[in-house]
C-alpha atoms as a PDB file:
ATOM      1  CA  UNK A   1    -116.536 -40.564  43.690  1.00  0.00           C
ATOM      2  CA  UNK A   2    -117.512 -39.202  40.147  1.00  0.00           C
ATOM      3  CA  UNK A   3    -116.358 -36.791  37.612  1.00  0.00           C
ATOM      4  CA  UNK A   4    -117.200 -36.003  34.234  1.00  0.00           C
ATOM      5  CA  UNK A   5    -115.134 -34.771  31.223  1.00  0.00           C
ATOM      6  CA  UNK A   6    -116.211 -32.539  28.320  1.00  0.00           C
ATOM      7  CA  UNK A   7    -115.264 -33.017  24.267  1.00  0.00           C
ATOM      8  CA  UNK A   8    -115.576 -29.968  22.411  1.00  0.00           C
ATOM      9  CA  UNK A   9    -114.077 -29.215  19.323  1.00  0.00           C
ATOM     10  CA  UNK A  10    -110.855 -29.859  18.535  1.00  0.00           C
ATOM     11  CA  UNK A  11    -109.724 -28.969  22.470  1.00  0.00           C
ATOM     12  CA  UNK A  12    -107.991 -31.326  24.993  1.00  0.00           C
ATOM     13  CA  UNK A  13    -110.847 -32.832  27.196  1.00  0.00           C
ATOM     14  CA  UNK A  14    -111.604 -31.296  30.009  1.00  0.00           C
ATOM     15  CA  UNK A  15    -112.241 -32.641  33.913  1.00  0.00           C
ATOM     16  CA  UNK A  16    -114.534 -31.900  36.698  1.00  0.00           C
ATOM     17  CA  UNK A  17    -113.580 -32.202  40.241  1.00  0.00           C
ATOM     18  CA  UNK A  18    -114.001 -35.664  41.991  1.00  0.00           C
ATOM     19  CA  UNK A  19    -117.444 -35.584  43.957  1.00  0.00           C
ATOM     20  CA  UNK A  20    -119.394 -38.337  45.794  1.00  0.00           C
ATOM     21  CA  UNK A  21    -123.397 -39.167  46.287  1.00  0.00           C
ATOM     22  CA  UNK A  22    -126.205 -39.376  43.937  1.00  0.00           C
ATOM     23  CA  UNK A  23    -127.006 -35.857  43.694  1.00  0.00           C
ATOM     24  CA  UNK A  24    -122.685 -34.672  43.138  1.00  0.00           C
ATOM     25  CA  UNK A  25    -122.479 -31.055  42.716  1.00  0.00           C
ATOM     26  CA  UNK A  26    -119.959 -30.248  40.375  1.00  0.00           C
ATOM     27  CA  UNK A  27    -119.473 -26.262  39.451  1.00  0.00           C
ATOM     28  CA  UNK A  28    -117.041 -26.661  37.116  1.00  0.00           C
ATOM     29  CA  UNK A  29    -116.661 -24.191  34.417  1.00  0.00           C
ATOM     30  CA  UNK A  30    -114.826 -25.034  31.175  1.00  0.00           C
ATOM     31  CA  UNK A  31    -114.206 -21.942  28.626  1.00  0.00           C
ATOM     32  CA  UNK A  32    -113.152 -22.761  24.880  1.00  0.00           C
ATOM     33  CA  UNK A  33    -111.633 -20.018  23.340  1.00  0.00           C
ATOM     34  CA  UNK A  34    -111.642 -20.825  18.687  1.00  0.00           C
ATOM     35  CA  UNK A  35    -110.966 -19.032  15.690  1.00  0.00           C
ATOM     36  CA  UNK A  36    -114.373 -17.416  14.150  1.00  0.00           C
ATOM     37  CA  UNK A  37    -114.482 -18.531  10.697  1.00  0.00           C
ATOM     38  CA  UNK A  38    -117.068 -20.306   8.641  1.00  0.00           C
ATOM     39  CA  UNK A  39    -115.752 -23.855   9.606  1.00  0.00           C
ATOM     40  CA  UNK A  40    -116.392 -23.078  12.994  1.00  0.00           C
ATOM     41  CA  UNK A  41    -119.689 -21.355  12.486  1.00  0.00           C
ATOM     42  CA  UNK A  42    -120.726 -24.689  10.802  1.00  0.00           C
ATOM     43  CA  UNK A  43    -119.431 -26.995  13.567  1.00  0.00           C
ATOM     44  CA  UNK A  44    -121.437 -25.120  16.569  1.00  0.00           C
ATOM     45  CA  UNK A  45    -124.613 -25.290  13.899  1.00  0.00           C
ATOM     46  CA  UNK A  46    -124.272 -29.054  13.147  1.00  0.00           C
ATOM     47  CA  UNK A  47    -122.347 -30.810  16.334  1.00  0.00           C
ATOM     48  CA  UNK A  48    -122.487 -31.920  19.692  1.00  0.00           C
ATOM     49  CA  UNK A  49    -119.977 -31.743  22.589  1.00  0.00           C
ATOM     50  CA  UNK A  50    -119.595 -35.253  24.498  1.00  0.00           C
ATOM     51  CA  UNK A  51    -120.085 -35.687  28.257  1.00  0.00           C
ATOM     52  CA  UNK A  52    -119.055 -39.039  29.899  1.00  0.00           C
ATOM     53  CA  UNK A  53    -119.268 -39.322  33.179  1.00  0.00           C
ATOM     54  CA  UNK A  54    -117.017 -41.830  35.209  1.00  0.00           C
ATOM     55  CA  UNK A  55    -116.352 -43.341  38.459  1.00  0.00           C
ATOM     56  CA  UNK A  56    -113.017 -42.578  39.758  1.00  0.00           C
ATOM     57  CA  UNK A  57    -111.270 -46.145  41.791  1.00  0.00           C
ATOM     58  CA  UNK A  58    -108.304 -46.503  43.306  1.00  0.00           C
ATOM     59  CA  UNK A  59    -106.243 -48.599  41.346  1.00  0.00           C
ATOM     60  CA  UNK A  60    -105.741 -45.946  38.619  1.00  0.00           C
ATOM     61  CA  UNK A  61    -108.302 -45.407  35.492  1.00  0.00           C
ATOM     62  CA  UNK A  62    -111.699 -44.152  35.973  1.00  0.00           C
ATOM     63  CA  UNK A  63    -114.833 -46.645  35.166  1.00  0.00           C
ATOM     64  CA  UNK A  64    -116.928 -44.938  31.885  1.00  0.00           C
ATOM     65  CA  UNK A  65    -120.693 -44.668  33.261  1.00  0.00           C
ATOM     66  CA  UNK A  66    -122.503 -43.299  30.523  1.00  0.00           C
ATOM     67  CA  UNK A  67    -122.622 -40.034  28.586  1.00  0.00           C
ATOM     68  CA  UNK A  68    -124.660 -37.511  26.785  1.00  0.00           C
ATOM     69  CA  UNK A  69    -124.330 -35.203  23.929  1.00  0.00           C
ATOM     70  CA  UNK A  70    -125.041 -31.263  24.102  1.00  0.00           C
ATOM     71  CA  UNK A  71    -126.631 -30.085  20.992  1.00  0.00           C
ATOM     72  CA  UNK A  72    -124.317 -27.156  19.817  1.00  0.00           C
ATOM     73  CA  UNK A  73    -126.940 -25.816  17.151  1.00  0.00           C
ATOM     74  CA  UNK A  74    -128.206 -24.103  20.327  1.00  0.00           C
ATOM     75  CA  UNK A  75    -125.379 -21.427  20.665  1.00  0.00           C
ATOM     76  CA  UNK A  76    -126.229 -20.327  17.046  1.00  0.00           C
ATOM     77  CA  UNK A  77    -130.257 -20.836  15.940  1.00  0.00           C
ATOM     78  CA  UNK A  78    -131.506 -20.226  19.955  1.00  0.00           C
ATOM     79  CA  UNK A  79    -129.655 -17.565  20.573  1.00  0.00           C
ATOM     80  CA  UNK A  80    -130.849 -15.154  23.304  1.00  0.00           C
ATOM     81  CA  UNK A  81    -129.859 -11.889  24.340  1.00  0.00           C
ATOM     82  CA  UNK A  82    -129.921 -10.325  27.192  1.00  0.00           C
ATOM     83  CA  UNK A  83    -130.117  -6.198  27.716  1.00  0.00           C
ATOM     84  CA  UNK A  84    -127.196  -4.395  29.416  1.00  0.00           C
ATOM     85  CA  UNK A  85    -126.137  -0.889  30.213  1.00  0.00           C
ATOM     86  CA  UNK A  86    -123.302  -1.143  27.513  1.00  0.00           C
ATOM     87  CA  UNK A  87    -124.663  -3.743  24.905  1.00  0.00           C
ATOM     88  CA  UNK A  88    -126.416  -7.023  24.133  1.00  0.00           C
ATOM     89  CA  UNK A  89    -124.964 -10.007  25.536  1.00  0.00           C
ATOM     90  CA  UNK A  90    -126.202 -13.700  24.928  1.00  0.00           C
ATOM     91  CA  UNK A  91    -128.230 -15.926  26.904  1.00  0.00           C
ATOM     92  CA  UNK A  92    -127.028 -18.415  29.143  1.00  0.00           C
ATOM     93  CA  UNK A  93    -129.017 -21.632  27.887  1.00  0.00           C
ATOM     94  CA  UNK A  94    -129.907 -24.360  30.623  1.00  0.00           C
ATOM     95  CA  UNK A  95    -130.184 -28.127  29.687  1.00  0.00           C
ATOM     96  CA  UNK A  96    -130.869 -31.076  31.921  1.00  0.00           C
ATOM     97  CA  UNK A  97    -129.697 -34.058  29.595  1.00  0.00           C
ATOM     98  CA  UNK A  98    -129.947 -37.813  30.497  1.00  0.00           C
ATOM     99  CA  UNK A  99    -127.075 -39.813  31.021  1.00  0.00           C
ATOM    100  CA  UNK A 100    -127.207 -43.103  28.926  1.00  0.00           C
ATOM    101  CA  UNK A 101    -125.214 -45.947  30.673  1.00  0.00           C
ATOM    102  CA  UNK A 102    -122.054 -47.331  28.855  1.00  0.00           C
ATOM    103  CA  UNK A 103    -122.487 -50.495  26.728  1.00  0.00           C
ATOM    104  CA  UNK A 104    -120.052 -52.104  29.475  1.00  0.00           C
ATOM    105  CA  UNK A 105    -122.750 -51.694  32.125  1.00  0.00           C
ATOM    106  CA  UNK A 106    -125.588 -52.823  30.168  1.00  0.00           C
ATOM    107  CA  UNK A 107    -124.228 -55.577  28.177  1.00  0.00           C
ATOM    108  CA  UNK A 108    -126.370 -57.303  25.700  1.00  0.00           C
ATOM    109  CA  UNK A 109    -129.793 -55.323  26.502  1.00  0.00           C
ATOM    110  CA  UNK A 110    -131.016 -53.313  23.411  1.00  0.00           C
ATOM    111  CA  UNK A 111    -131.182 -49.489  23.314  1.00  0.00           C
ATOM    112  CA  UNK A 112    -134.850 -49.438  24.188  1.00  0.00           C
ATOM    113  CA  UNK A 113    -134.314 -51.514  27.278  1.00  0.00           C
ATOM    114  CA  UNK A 114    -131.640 -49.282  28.630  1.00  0.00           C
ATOM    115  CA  UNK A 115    -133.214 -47.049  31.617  1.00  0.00           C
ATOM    116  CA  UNK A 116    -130.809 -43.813  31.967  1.00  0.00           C
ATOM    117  CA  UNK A 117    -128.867 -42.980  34.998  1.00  0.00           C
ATOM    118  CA  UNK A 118    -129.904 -39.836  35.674  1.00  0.00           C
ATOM    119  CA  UNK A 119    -129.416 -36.640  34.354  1.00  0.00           C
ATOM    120  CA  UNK A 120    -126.975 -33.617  34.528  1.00  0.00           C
ATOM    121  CA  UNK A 121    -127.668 -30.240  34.659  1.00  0.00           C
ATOM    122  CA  UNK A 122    -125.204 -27.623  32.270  1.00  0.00           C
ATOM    123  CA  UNK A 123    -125.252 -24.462  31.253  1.00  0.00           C
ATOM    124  CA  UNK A 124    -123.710 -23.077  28.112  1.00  0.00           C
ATOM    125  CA  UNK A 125    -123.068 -19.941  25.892  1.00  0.00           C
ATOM    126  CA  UNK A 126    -121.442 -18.082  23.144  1.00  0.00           C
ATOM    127  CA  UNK A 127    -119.647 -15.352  24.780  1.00  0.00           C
ATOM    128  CA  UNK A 128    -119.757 -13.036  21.600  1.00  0.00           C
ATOM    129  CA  UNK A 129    -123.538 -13.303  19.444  1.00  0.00           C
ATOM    130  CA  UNK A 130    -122.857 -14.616  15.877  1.00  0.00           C
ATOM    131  CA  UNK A 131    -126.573 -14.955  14.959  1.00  0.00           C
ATOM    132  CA  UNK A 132    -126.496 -11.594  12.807  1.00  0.00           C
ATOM    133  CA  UNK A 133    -123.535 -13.698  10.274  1.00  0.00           C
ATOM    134  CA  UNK A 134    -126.823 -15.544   9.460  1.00  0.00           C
ATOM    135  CA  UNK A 135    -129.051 -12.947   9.496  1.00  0.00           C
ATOM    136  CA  UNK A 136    -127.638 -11.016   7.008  1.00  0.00           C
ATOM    137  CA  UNK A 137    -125.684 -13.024   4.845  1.00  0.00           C
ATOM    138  CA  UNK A 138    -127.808 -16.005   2.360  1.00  0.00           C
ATOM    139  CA  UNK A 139    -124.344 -18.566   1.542  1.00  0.00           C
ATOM    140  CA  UNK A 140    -121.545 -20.097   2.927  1.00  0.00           C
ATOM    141  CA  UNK A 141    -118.973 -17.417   0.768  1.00  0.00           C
ATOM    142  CA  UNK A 142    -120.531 -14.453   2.262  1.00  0.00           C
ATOM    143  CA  UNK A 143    -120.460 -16.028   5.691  1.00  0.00           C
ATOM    144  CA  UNK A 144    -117.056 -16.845   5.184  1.00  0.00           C
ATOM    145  CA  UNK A 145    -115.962 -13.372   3.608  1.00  0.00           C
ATOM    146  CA  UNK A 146    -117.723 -11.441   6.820  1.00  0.00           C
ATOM    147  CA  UNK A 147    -116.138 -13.910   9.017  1.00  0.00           C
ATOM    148  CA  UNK A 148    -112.662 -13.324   7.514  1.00  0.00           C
ATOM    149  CA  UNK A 149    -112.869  -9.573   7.277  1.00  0.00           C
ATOM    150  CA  UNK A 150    -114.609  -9.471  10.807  1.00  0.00           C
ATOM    151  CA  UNK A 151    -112.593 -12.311  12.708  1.00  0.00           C
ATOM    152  CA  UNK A 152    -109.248  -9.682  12.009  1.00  0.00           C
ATOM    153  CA  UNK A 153    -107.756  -6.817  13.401  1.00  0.00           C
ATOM    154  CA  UNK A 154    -109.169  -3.588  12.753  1.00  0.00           C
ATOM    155  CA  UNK A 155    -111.729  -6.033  10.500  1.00  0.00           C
ATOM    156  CA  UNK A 156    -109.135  -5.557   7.750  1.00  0.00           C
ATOM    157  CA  UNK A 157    -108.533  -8.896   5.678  1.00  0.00           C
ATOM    158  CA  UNK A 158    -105.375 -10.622   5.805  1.00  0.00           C
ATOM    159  CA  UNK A 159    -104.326  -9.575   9.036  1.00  0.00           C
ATOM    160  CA  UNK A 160    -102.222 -12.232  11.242  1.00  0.00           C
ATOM    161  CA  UNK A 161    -104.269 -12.189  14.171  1.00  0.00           C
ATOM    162  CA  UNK A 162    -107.672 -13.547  14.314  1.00  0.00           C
ATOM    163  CA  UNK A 163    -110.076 -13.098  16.586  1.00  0.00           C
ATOM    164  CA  UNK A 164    -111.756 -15.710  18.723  1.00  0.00           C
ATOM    165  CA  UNK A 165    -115.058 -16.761  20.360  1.00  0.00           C
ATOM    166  CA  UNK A 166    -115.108 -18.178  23.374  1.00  0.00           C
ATOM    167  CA  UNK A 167    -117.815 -20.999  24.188  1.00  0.00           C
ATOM    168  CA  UNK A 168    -118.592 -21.531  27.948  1.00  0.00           C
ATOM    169  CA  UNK A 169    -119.633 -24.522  28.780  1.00  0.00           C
ATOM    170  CA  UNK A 170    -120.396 -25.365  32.713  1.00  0.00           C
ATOM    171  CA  UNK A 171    -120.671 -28.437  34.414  1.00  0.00           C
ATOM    172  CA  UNK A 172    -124.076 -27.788  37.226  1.00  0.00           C
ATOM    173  CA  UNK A 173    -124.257 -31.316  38.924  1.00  0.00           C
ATOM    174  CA  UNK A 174    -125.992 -34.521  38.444  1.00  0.00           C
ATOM    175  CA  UNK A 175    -129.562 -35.641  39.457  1.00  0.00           C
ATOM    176  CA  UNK A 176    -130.257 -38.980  41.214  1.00  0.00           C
ATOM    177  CA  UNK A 177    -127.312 -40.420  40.007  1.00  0.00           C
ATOM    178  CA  UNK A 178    -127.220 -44.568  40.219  1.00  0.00           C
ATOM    179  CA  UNK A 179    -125.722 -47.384  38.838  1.00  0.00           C
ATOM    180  CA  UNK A 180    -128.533 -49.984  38.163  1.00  0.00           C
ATOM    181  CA  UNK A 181    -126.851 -52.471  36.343  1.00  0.00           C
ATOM    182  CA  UNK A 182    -124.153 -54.956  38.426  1.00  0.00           C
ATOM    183  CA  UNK A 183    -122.569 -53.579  41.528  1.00  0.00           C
ATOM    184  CA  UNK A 184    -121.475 -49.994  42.066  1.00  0.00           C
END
């Protein structure tokens, strides 16, 4: 039995469902709702979210497997749109990353040695676009001025509450999933 657990942000990480086999579907769909500012802005165009995947056992703490990162710059630079009735909504963008084992399964062997353990399918996207912040604006003050005066109610600066964008990141499933170093 498996599961895997998403780091984003500054949010408490987040679980999948337990699944078995080497092909475990997971479905699970993780939303992060964040205040829009120019901190924020900079952290989707220069991050990554973790992945780790794990093997659940009965005597109480999962087993780390390996992980992955997921390129956030994505969400911002490769943003998509798609046409609808009432207005433009982004893309949902589709990566198939490879799982690196843990440095407890592979010991000693060096990084170029290390064969992955398959890969895992997720989808992500930014619920709200924020590419036209960059479009229109050439430094970090004007970012951060639209972002204030835009991220308010009514846009009007100084307001108490701020508005926030919600990231959606989903768990797919895992491809040919195996453990090839030591018993599993």
């Amino acid at each position: 039995m498996t599961l895997v657990t998403v780091d984003f942000y500054d949010h408490a990480t987040k679980t999948t469902e337990l699944t078995q086999g080497y092909k475990p579907q997971y479905k699970s769909q993780f939303s992060f709702r964040s205040e829009m500012n120019s901190f924020y802005v900079e952290y989707l165009s220069k991050s990554k979210a973790s992945l780790e995947v794990h093997l659940a056992n009965g005597s109480g703490k999962p087993i780390k497997l390996g992980a992955c990162d997921i390129l956030l710059s994505e969400l911002v630079f490769g943003e998509r749109f798609i046409a609808d009735s009432l207005a433009s909504k982004t893309a949902v963008i589709e990566q198939h990353l490879n799982i690196i084992p843990d440095s407890a399964l592979t010991g000693s062997l060096s990084q170029a040695a290390v064969k992955s353990l398959g890969s895992i399918k997720i989808k992500m996207r930014l619920r709200k676009p924020i590419q036209e912040i960059y479009r229109f604006h050439n430094n970090v003050t004007d970012i951060k001025n639209t972002t204030r005066a835009a991220g308010t109610a009514a846009g009007k600066p100084g307001s108490d509450t701020q508005a926030k964008k919600l990231v959606t990141i989903q768990v797919v499933a895992c491809k040919d999933l195996s453990v090839a170093y030591g018993s599993s």
